[in-house]
PDB file of N, CA and C in Angstrom:
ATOM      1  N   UNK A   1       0.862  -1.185   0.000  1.00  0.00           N
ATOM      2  CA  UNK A   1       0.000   0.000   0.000  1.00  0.00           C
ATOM      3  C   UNK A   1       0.898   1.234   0.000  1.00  0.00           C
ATOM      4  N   UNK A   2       0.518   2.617  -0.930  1.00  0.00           N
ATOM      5  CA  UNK A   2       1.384   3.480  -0.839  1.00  0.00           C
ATOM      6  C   UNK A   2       1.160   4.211   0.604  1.00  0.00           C
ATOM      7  N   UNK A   3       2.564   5.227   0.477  1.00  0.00           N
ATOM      8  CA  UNK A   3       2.019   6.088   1.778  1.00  0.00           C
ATOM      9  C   UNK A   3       1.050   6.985   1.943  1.00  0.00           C
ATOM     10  N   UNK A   4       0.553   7.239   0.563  1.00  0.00           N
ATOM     11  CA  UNK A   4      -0.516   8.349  -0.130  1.00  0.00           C
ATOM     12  C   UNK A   4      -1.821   7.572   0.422  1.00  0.00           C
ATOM     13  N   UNK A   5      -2.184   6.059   0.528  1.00  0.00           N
ATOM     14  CA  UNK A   5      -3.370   5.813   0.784  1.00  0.00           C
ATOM     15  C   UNK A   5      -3.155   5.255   2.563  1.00  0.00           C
ATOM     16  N   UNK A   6      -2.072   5.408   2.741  1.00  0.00           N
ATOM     17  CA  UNK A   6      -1.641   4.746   4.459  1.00  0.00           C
ATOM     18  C   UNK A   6      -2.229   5.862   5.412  1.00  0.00           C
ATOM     19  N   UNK A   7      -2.462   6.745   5.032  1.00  0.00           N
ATOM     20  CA  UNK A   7      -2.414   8.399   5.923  1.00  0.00           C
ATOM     21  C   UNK A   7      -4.021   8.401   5.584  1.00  0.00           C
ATOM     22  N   UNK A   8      -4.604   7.691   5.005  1.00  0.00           N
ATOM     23  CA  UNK A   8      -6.312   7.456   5.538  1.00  0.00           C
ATOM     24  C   UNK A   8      -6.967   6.471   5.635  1.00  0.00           C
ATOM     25  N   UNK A   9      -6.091   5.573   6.404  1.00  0.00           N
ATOM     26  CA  UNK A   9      -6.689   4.565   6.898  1.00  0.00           C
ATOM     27  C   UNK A   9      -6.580   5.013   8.904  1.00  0.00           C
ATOM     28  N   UNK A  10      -8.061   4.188   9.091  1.00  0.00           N
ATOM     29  CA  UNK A  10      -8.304   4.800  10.640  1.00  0.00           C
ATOM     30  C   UNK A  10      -7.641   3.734  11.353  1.00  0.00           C
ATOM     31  N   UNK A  11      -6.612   4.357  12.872  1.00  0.00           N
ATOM     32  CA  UNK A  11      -6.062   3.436  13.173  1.00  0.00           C
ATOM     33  C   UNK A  11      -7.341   3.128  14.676  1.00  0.00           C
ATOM     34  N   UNK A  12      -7.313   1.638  14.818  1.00  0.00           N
ATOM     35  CA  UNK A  12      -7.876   1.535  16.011  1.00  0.00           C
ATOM     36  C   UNK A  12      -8.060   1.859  17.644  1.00  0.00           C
ATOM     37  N   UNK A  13      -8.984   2.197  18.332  1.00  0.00           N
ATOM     38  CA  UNK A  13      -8.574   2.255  19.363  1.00  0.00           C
ATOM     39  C   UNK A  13      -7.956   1.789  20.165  1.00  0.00           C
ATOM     40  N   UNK A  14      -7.688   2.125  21.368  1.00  0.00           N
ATOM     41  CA  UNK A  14      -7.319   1.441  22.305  1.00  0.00           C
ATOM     42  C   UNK A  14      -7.996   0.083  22.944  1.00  0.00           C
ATOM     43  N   UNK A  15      -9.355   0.680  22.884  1.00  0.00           N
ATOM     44  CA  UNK A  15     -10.058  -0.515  23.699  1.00  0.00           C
ATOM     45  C   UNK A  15     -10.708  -1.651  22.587  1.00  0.00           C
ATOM     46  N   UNK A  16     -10.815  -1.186  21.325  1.00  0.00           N
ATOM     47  CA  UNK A  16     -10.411  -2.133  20.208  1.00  0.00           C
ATOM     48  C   UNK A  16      -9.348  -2.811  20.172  1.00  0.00           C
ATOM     49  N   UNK A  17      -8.687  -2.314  20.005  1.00  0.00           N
ATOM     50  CA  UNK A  17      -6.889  -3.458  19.791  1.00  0.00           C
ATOM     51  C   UNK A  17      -7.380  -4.047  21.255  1.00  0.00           C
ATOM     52  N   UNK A  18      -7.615  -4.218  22.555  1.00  0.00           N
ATOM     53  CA  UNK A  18      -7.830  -4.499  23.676  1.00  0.00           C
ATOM     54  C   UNK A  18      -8.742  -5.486  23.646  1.00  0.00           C
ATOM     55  N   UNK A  19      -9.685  -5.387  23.056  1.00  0.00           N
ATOM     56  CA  UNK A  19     -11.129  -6.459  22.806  1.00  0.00           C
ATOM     57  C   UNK A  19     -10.735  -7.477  21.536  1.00  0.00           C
ATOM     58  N   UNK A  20      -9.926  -6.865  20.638  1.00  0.00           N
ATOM     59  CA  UNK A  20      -8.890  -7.723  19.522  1.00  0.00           C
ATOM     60  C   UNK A  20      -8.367  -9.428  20.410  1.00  0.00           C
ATOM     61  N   UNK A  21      -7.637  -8.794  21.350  1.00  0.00           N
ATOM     62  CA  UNK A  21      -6.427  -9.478  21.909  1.00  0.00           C
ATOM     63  C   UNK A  21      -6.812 -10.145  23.250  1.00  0.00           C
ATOM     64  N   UNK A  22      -7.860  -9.319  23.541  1.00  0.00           N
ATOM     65  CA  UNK A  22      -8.343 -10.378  24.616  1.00  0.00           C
ATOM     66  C   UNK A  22      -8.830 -11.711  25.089  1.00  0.00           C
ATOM     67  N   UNK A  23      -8.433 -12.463  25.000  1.00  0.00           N
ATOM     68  CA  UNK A  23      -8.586 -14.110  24.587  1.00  0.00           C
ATOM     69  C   UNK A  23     -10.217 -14.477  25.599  1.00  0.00           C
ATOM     70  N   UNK A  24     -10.935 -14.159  26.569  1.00  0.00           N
ATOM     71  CA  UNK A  24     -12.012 -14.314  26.662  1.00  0.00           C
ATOM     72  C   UNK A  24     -13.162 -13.546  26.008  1.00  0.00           C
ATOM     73  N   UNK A  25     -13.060 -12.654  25.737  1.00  0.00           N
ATOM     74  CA  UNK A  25     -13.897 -11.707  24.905  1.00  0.00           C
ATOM     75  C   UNK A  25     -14.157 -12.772  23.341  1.00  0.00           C
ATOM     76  N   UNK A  26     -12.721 -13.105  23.055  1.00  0.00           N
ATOM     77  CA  UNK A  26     -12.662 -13.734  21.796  1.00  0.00           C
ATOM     78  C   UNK A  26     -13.494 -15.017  21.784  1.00  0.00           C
ATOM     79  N   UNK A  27     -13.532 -15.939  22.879  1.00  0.00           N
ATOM     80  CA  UNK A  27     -13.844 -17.361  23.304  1.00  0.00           C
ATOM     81  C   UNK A  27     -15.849 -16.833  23.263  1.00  0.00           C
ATOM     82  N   UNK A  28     -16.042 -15.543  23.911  1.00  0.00           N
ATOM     83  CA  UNK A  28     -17.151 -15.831  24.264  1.00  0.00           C
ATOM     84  C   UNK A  28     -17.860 -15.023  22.851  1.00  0.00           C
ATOM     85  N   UNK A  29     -16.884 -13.975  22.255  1.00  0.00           N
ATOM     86  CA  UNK A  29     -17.545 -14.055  20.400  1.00  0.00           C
ATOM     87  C   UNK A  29     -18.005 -15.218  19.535  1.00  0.00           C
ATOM     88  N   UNK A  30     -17.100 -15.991  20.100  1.00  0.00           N
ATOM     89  CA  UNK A  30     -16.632 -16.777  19.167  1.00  0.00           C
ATOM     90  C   UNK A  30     -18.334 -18.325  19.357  1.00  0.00           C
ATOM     91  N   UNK A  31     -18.227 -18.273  20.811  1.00  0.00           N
ATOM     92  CA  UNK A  31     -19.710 -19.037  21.280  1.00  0.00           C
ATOM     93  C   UNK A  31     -20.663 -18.545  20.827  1.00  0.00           C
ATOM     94  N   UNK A  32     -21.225 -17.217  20.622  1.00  0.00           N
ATOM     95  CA  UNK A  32     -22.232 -16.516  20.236  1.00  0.00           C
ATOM     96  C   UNK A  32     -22.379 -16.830  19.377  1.00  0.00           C
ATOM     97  N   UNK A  33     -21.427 -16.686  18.318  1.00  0.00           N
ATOM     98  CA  UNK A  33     -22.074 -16.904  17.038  1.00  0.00           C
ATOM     99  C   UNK A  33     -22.271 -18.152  16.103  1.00  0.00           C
ATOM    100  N   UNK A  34     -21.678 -18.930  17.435  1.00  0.00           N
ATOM    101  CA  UNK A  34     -21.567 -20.290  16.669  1.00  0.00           C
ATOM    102  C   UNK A  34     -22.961 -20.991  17.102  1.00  0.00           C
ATOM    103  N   UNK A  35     -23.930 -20.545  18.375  1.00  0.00           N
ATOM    104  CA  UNK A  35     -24.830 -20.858  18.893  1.00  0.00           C
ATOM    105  C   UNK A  35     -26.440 -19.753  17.636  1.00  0.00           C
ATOM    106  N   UNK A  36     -25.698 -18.668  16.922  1.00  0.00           N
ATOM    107  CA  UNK A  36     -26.537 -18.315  16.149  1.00  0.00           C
ATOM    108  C   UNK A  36     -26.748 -19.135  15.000  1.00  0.00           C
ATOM    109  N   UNK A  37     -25.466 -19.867  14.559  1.00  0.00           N
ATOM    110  CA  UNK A  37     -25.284 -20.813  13.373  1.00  0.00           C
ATOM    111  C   UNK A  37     -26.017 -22.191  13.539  1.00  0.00           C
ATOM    112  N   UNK A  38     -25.767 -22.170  14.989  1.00  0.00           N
ATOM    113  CA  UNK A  38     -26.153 -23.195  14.891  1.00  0.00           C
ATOM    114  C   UNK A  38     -28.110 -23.178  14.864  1.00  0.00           C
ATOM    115  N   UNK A  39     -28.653 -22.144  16.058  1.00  0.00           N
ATOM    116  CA  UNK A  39     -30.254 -22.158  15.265  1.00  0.00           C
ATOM    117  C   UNK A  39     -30.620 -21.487  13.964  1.00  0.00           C
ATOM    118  N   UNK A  40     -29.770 -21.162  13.254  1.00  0.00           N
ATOM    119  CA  UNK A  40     -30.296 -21.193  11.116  1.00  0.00           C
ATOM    120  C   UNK A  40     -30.157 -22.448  11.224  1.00  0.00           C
ATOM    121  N   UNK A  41     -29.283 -23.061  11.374  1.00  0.00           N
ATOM    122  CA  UNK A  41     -29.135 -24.425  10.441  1.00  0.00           C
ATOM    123  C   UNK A  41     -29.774 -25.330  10.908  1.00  0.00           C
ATOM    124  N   UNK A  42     -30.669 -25.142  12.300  1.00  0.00           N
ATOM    125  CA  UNK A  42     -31.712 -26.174  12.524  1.00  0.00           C
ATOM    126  C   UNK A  42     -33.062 -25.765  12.212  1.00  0.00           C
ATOM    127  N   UNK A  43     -33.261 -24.108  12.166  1.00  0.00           N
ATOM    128  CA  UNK A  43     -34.392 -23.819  11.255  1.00  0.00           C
ATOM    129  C   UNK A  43     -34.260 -24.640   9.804  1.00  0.00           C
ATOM    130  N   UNK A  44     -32.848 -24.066   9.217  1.00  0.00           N
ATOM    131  CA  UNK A  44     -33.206 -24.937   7.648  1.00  0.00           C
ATOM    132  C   UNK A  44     -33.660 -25.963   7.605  1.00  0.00           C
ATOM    133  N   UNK A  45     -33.007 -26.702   8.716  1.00  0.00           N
ATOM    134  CA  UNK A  45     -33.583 -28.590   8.337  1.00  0.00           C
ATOM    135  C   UNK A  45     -35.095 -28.651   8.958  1.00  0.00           C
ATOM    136  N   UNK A  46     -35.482 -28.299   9.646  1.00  0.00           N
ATOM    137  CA  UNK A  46     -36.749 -28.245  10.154  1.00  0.00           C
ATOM    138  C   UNK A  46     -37.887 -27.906   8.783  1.00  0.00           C
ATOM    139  N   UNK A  47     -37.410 -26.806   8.365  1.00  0.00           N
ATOM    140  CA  UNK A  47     -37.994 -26.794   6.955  1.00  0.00           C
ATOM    141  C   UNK A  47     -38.337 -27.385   5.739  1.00  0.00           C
ATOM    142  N   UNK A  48     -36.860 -28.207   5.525  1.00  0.00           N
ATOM    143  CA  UNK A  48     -35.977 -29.218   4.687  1.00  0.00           C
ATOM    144  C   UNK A  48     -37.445 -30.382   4.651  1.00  0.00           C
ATOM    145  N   UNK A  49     -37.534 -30.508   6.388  1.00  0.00           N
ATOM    146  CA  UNK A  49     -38.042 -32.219   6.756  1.00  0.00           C
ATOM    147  C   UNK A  49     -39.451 -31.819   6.537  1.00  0.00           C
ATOM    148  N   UNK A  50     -39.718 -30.784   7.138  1.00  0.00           N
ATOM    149  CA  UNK A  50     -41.642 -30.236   6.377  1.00  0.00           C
ATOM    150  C   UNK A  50     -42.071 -30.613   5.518  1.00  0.00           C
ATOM    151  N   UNK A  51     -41.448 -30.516   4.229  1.00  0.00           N
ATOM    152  CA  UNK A  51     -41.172 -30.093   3.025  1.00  0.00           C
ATOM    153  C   UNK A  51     -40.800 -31.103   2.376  1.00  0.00           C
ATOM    154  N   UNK A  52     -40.390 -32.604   2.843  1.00  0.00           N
ATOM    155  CA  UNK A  52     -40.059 -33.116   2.309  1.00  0.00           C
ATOM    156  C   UNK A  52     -40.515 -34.525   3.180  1.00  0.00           C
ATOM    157  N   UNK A  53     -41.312 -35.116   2.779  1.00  0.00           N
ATOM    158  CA  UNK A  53     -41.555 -36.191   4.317  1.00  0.00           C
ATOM    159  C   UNK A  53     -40.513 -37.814   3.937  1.00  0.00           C
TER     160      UNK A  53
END
């Protein structure tokens, strides 16, 4: 990247880079959304099996 486009890119905060690096913050992102994935993908099949006997 040149230095012409380096000088507008936003650098992060503090308590960003902080919530980045924080290894429980990360663990409990990381549960959330795998517990959202996981009810789509039992809506889909629920649908799937409706739909299909």
């Amino acid at each position: 990247m040149s230095d012409d486009k380096l000088r507008y890119v936003s650098k992060p905060t503090r308590f960003t880079v902080f919530l980045r690096t924080f290894l429980p913050w990360q663990a409990w992102r990381f549960a959330v959304i795998n517990i959202k994935m996981i009810g789509i993908i039992r809506r889909g099949h629920r649908e799937m099996h409706r739909h299909h006997p």
